[in-house]
C-alpha atoms as a PDB file:
ATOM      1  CA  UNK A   1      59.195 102.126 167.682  1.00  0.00           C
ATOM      2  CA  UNK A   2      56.066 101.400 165.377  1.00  0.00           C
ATOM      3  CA  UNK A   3      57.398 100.055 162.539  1.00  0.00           C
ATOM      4  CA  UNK A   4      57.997  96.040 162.735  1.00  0.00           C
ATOM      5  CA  UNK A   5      60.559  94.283 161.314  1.00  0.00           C
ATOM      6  CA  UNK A   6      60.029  91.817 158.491  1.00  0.00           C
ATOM      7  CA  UNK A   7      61.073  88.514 160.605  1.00  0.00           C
ATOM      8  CA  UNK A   8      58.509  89.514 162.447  1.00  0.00           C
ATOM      9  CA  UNK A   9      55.637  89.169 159.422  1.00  0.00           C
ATOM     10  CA  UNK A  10      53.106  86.124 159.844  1.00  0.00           C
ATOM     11  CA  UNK A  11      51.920  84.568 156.967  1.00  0.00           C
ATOM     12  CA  UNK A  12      47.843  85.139 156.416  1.00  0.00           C
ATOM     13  CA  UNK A  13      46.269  81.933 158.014  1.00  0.00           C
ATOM     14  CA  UNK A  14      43.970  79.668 155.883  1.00  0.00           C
ATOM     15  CA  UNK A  15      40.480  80.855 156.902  1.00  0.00           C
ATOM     16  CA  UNK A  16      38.768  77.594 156.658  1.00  0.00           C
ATOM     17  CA  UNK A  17      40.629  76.044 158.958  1.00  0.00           C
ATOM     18  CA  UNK A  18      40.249  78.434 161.801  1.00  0.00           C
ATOM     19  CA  UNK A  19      37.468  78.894 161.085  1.00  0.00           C
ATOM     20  CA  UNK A  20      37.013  75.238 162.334  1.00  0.00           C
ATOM     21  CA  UNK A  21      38.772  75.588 165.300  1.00  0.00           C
ATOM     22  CA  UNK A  22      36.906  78.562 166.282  1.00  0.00           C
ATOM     23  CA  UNK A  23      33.658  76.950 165.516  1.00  0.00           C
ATOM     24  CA  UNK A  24      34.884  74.172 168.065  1.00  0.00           C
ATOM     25  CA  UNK A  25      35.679  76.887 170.756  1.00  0.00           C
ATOM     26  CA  UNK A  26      32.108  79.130 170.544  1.00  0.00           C
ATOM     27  CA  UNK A  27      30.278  75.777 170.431  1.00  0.00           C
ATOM     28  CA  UNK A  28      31.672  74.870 173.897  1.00  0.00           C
ATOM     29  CA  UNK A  29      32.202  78.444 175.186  1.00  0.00           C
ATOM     30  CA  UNK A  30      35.770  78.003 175.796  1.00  0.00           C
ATOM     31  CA  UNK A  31      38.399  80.939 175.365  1.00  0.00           C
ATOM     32  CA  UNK A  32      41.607  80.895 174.401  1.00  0.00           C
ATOM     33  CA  UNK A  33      44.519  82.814 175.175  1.00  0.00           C
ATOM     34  CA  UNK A  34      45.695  82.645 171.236  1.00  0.00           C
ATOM     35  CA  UNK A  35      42.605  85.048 171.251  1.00  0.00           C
ATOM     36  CA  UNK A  36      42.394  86.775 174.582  1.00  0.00           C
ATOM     37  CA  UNK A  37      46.280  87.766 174.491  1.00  0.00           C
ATOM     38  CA  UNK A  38      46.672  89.125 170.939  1.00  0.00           C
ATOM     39  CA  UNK A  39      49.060  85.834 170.086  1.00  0.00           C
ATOM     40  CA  UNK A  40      50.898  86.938 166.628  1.00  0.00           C
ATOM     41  CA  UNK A  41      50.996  82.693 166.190  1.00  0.00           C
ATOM     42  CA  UNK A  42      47.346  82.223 165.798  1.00  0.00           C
ATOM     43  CA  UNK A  43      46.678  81.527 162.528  1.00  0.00           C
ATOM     44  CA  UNK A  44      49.393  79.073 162.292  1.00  0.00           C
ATOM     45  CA  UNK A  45      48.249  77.041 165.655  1.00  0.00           C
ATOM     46  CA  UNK A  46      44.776  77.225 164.643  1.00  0.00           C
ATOM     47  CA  UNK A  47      45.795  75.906 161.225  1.00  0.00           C
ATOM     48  CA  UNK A  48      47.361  72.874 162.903  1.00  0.00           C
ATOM     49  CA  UNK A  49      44.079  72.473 164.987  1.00  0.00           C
ATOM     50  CA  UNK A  50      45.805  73.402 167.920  1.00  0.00           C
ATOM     51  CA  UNK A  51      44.722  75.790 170.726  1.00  0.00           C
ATOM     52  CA  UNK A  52      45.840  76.640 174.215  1.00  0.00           C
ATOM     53  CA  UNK A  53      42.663  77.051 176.592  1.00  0.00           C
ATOM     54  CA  UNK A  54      42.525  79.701 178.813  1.00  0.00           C
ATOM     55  CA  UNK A  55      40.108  78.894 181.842  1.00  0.00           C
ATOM     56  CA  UNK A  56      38.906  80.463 184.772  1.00  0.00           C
ATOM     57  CA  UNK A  57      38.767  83.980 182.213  1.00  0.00           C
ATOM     58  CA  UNK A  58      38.544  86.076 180.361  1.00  0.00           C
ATOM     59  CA  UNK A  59      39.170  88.420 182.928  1.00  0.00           C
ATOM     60  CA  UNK A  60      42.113  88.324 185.071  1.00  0.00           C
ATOM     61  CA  UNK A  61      42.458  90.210 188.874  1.00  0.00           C
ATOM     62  CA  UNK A  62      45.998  91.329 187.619  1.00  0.00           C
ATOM     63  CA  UNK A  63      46.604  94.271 185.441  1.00  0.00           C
ATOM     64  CA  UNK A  64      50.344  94.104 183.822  1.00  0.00           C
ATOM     65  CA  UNK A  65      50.825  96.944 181.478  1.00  0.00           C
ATOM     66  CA  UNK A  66      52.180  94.373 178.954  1.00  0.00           C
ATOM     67  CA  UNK A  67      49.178  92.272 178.550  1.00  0.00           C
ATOM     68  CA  UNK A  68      46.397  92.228 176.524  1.00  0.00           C
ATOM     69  CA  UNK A  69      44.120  90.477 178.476  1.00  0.00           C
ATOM     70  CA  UNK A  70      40.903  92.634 180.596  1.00  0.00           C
ATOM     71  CA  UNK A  71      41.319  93.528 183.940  1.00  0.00           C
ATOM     72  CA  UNK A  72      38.495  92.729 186.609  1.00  0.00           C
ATOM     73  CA  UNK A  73      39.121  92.652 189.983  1.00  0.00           C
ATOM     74  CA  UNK A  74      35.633  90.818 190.444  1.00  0.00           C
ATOM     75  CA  UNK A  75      35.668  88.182 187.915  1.00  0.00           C
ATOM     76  CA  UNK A  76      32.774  85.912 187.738  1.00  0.00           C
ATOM     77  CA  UNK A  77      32.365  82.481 190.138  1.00  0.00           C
ATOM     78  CA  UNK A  78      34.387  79.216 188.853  1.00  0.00           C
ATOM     79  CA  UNK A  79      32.041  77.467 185.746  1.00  0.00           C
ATOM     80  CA  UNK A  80      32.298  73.829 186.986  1.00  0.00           C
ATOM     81  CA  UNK A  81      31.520  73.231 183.716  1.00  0.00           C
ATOM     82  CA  UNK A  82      34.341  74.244 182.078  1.00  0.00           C
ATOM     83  CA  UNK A  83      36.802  71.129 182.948  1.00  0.00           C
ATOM     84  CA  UNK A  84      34.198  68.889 181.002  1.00  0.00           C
ATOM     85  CA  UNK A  85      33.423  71.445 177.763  1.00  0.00           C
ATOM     86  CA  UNK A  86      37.574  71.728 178.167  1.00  0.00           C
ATOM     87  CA  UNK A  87      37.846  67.858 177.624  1.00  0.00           C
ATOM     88  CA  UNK A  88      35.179  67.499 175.154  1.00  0.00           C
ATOM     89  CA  UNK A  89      37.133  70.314 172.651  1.00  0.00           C
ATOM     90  CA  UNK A  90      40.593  68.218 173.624  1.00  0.00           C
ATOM     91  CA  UNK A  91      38.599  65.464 171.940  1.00  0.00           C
ATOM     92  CA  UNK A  92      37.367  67.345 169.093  1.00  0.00           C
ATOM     93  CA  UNK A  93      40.413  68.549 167.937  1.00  0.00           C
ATOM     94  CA  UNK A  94      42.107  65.081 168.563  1.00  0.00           C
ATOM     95  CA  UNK A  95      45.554  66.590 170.274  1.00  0.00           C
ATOM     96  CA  UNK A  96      48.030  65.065 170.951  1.00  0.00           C
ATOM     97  CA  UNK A  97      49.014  67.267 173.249  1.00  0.00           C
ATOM     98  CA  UNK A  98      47.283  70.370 174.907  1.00  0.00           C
ATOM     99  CA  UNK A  99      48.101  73.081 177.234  1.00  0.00           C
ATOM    100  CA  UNK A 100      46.063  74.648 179.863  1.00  0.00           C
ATOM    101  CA  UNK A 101      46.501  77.917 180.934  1.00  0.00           C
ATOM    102  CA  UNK A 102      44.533  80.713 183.243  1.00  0.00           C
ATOM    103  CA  UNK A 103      44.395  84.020 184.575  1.00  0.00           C
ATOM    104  CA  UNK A 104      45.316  85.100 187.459  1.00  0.00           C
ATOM    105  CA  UNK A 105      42.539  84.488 190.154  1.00  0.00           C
ATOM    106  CA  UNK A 106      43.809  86.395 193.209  1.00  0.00           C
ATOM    107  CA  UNK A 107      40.165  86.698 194.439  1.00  0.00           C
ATOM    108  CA  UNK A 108      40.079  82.131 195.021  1.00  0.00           C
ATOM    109  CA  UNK A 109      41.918  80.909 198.186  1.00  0.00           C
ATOM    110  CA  UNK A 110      43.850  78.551 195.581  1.00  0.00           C
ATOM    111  CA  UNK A 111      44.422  80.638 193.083  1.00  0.00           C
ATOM    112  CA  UNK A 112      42.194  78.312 190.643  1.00  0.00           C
ATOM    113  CA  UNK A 113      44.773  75.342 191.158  1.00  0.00           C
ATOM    114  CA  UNK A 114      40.894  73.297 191.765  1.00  0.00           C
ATOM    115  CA  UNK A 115      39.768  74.027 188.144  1.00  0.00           C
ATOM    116  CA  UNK A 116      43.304  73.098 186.798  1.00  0.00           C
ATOM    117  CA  UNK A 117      42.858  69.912 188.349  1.00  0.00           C
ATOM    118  CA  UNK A 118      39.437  69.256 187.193  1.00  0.00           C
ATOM    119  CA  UNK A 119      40.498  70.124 183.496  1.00  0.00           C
ATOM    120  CA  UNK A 120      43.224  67.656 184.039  1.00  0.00           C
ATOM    121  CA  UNK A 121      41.087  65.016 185.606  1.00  0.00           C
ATOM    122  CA  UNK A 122      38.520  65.230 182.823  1.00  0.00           C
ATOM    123  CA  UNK A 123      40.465  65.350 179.681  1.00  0.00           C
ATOM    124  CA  UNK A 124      42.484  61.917 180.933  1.00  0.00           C
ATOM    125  CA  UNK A 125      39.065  60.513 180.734  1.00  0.00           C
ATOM    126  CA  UNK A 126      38.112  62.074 177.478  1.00  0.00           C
ATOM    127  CA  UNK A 127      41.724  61.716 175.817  1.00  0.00           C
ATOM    128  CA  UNK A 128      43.895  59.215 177.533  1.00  0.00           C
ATOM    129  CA  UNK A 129      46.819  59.450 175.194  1.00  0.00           C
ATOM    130  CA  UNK A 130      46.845  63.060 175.512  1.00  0.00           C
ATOM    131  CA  UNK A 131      49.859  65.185 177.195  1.00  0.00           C
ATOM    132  CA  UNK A 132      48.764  67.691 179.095  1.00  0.00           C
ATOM    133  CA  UNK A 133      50.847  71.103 179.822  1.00  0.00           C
ATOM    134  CA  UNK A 134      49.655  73.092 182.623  1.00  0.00           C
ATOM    135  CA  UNK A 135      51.072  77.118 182.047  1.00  0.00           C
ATOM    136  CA  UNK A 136      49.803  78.603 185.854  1.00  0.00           C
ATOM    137  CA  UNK A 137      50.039  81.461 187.398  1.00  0.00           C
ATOM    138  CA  UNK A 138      52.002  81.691 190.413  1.00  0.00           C
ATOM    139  CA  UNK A 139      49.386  80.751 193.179  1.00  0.00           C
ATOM    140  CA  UNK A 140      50.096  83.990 195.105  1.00  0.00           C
ATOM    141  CA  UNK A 141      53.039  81.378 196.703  1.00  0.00           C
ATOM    142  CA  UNK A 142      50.123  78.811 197.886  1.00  0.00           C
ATOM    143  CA  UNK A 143      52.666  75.958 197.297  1.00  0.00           C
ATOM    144  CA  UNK A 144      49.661  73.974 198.800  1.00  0.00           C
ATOM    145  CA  UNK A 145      47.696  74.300 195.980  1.00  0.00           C
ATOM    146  CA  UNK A 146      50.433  73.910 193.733  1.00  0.00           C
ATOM    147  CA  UNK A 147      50.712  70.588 195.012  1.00  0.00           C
ATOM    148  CA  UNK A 148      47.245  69.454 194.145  1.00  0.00           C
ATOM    149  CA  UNK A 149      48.054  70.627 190.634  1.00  0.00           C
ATOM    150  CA  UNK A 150      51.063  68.115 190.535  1.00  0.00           C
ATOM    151  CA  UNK A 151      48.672  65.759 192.357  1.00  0.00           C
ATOM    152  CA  UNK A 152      46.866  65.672 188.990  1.00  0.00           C
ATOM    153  CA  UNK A 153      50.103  64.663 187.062  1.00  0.00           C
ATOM    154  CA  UNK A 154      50.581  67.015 184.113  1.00  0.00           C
ATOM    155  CA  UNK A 155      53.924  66.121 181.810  1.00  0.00           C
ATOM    156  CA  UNK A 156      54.467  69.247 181.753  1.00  0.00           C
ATOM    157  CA  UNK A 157      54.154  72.582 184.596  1.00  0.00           C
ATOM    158  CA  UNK A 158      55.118  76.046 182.819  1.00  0.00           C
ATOM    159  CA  UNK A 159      55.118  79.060 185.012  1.00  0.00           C
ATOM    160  CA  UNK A 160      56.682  82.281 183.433  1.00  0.00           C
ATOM    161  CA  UNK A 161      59.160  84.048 184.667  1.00  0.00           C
ATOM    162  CA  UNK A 162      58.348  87.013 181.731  1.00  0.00           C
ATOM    163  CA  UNK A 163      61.302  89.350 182.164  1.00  0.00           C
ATOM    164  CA  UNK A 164      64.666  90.297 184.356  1.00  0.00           C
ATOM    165  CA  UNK A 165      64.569  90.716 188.292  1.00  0.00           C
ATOM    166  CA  UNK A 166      65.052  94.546 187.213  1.00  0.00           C
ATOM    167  CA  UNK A 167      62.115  95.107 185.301  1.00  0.00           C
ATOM    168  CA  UNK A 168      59.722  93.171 187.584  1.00  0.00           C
ATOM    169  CA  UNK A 169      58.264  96.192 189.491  1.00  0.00           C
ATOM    170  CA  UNK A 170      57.397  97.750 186.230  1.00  0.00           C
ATOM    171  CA  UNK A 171      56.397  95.197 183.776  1.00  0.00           C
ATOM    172  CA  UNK A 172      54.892  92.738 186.225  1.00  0.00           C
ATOM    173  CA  UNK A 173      54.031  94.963 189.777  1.00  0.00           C
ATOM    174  CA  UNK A 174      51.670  91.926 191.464  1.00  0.00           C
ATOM    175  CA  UNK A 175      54.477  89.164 190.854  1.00  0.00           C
ATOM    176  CA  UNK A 176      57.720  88.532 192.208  1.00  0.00           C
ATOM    177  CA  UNK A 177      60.908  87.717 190.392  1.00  0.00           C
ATOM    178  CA  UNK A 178      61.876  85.345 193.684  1.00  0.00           C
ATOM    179  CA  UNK A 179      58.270  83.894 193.653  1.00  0.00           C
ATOM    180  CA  UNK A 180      58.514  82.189 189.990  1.00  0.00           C
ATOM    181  CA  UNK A 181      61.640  80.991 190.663  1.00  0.00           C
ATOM    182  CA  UNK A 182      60.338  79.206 194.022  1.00  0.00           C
ATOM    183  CA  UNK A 183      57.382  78.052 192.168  1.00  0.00           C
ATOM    184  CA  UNK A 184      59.684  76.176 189.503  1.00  0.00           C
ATOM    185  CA  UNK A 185      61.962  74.892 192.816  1.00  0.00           C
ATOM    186  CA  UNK A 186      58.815  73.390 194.459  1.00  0.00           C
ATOM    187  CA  UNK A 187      58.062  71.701 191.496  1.00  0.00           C
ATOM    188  CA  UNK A 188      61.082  69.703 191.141  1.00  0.00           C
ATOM    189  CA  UNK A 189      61.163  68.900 194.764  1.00  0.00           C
ATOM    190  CA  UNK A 190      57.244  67.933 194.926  1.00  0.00           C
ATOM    191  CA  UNK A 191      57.495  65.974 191.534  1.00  0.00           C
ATOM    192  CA  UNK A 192      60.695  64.567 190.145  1.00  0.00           C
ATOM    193  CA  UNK A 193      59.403  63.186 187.265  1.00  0.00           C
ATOM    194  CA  UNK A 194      57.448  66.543 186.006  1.00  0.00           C
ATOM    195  CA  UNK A 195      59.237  68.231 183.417  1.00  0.00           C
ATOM    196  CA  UNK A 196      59.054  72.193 184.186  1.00  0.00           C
ATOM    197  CA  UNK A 197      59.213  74.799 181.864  1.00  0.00           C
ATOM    198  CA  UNK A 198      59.661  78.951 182.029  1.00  0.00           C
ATOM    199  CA  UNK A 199      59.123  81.707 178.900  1.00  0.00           C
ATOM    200  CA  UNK A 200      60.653  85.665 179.334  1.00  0.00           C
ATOM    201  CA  UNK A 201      60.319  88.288 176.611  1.00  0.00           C
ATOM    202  CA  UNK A 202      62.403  90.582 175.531  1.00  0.00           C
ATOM    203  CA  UNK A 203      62.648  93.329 174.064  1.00  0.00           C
ATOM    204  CA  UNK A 204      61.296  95.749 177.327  1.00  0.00           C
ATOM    205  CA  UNK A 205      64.885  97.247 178.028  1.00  0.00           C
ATOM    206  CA  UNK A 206      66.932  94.164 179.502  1.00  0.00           C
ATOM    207  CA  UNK A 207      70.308  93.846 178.566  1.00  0.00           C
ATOM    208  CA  UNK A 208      71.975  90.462 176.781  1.00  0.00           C
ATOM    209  CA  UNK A 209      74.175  89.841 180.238  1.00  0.00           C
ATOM    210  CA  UNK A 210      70.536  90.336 182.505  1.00  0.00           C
ATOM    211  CA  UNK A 211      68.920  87.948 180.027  1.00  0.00           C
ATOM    212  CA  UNK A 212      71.616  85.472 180.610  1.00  0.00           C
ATOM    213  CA  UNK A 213      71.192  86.004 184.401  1.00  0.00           C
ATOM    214  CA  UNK A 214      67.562  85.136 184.097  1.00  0.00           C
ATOM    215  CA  UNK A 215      68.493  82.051 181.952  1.00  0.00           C
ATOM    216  CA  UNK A 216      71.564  80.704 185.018  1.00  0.00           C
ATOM    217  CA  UNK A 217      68.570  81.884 187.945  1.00  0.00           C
ATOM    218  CA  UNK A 218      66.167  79.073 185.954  1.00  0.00           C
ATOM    219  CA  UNK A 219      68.843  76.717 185.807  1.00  0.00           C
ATOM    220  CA  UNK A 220      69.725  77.013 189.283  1.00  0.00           C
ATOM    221  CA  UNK A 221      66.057  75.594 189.816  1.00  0.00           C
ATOM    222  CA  UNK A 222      66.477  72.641 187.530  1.00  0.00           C
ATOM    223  CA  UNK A 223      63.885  74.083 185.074  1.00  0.00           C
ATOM    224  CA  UNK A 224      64.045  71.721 181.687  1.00  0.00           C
ATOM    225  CA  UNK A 225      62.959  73.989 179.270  1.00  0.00           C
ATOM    226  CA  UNK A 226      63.272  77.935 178.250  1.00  0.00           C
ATOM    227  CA  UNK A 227      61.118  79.930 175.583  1.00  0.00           C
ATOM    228  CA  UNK A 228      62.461  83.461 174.736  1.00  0.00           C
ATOM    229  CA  UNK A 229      60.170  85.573 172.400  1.00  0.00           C
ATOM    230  CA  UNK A 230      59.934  89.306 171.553  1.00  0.00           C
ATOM    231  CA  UNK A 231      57.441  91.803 173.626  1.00  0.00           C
ATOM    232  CA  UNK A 232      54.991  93.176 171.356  1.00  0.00           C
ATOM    233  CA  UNK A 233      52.811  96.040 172.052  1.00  0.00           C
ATOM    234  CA  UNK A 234      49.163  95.562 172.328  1.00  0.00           C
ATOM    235  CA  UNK A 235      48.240  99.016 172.013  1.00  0.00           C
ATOM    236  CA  UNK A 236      49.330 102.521 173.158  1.00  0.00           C
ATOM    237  CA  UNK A 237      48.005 101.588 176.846  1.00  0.00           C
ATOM    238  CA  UNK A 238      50.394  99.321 176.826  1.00  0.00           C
ATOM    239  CA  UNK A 239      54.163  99.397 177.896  1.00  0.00           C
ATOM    240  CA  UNK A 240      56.532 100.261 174.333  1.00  0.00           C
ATOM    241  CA  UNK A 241      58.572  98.209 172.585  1.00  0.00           C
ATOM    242  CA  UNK A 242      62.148  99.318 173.754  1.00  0.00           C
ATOM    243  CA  UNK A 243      63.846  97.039 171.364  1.00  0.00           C
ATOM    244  CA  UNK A 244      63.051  94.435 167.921  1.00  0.00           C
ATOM    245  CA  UNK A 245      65.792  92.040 168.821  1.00  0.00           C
ATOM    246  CA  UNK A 246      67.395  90.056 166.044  1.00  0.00           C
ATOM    247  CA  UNK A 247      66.854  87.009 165.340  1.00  0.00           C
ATOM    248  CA  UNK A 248      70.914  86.056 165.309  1.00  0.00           C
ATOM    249  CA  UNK A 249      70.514  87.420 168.706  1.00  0.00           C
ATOM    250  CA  UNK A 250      67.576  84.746 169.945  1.00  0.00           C
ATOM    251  CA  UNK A 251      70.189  82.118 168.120  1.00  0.00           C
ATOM    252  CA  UNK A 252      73.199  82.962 170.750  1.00  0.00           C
ATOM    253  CA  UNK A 253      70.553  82.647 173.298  1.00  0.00           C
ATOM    254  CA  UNK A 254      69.133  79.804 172.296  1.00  0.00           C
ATOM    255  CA  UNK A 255      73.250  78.343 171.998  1.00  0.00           C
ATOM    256  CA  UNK A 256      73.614  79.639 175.470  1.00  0.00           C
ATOM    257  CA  UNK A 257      70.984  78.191 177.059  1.00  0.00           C
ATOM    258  CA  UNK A 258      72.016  74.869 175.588  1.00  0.00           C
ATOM    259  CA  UNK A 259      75.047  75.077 177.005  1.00  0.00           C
ATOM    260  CA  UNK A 260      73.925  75.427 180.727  1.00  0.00           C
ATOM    261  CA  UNK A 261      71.915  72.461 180.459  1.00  0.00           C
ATOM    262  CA  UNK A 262      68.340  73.282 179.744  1.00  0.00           C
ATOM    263  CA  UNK A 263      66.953  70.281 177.886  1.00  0.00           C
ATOM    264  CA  UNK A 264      65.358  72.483 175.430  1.00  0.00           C
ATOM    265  CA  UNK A 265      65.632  76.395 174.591  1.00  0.00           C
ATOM    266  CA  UNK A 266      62.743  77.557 171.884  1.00  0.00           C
ATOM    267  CA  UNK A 267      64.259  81.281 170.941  1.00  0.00           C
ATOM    268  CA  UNK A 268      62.883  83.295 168.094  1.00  0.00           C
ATOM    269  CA  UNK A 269      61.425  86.539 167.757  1.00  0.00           C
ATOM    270  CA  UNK A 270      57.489  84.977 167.703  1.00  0.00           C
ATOM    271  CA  UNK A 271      58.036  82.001 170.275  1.00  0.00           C
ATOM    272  CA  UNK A 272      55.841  82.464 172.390  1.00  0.00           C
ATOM    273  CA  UNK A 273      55.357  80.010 175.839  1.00  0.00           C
ATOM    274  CA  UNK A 274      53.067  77.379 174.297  1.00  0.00           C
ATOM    275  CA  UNK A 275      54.045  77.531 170.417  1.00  0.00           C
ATOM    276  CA  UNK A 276      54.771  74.705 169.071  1.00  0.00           C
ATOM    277  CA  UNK A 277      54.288  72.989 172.567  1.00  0.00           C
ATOM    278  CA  UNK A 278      53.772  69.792 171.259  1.00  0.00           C
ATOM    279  CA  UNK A 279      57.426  68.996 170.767  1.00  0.00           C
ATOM    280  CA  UNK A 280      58.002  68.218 174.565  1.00  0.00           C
ATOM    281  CA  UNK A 281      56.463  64.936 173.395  1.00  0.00           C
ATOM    282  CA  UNK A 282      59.969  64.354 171.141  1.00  0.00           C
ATOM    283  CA  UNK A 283      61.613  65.404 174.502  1.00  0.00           C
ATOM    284  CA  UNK A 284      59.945  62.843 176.569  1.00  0.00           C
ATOM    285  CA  UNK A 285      61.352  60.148 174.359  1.00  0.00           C
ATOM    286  CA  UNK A 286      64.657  61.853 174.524  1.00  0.00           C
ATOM    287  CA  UNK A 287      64.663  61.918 178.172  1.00  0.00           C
ATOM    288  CA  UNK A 288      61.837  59.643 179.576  1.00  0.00           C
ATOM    289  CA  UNK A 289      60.523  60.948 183.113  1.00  0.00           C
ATOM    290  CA  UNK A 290      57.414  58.654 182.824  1.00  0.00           C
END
């Protein structure tokens, strides 16, 4: 399948403006994962002046066959720069709300959970009225070092759970369907207060009654909000598209998810985990943790 859809057409960004952004980013030699990953929502995010950060990369010690992000199994030391240059684009950009995400760092006894709280740490000094979102990688089941992340007090902790139990061995062969879901329990039981989030694609093979599955497993672990976008290919090297799925068909997802209690379900065919993030702020109001 190599011909797209037309819901899933993007609108040609204004240049100027991300051009701006960018400018912001190679000034402080900070990467993105709007870049890194292939996102299909860039132009629009960068439009807005948003970004989501990617630290502790570009390379990641994982290689799933669905991501477009390189493959090292020696990445480079920690910058302990990079929490301040972080902060200083957070204040740049003015957000109001920013998310943090990494690669996977199997090689660091924590995982990297040190230079997630550091980037915390130093954009509450830079941008106090800033919410942070924290979108980690699952720590390798240190709940340890998860803790220190929570420590830090992000509103918000995403992990992702990606795709079905079935799939995992294929799609994601160095994670663990159990593992996520654990991660997202721990949360809730090590912070109350922190609202937790998950994203899956679709599109890989799953059925609609595994996707549901997926969507009751998160529930069963409390987790407040869902994301459900559709897997695009990177390249050839990459695992194919098994399925476009329809947008009325991310609409009776989105309905069911409501309907098991997630606070919020965002379910279209280019959601992706951190677009348009910045609405967990309306959430907060809705259902005030802090």
């Amino acid at each position: 399948m190599t011909v797209k859809p037309d819901w899933l057409r993007v609108k040609a960004p204004q240049i100027e403006r991300v051009g701006n952004v960018k400018d912001i980013l190679r000034d402080l030699n900070l990467n993105t994962v709007c870049e890194e990953a292939s996102c299909p929502n860039i132009g629009e995010c960068f439009n807005a002046g948003t970004a989501t950060f990617l630290i502790m990369g570009p390379a990641c010690t994982r290689a799933c066959p669905y991501c477009d992000i390189d493959f090292d199994k020696t990445p480079k030391e920690l910058d302990t720069t990079e929490p301040l240059r972080l902060a200083e684009a957070v204040k740049r950009l003015n957000l109001n709300h920013v998310v943090i995400t990494s690669v996977n760092r199997d090689d660091l006894s924590d995982g990297g959970a040190s230079q997630f709280v550091n980037c915390i740490m130093q954009t509450r000094k830079l941008s106090p009225n800033t919410t942070i979102e924290v979108l980690i990688p699952d720590l390798c089941g240190n709940w340890n070092a998860l803790e220190s992340i929570l420590q830090a007090q992000p509103e918000v902790l995403n992990h992702n759970t990606e795709t079905i139990s079935r799939l995992y061995r294929k799609v994601r062969p160095q994670g663990e369907y159990e593992r996520s879901l654990e991660l997202l329990k721990k949360t809730r039981e090590i912070s109350s207060k922190t609202y937790t989030k998950s994203g899956i694609m679709v599109g890989l093979g799953e059925t609609d009654s595994e996707v549901k599955q997926v969507m009751k497993d998160l529930r069963e672990v409390d987790c407040d909000i869902l994301t459900i976008g559709q897997y695009l290919q990177p390249s050839q090297h990459h695992l194919p598209v098994k399925e476009f799925v329809t947008p009325t068909q991310f609409q009776l997802w989105a309905e069911y998810g409501e309907r098991l209690g997630f606070l919020q379900v965002v379910s279209s065919p280019l959601t992706r985990s951190s677009y348009h993030a910045e609405e967990v702020k309306k959430l907060m109001q809705l259902y005030p943790r802090y």
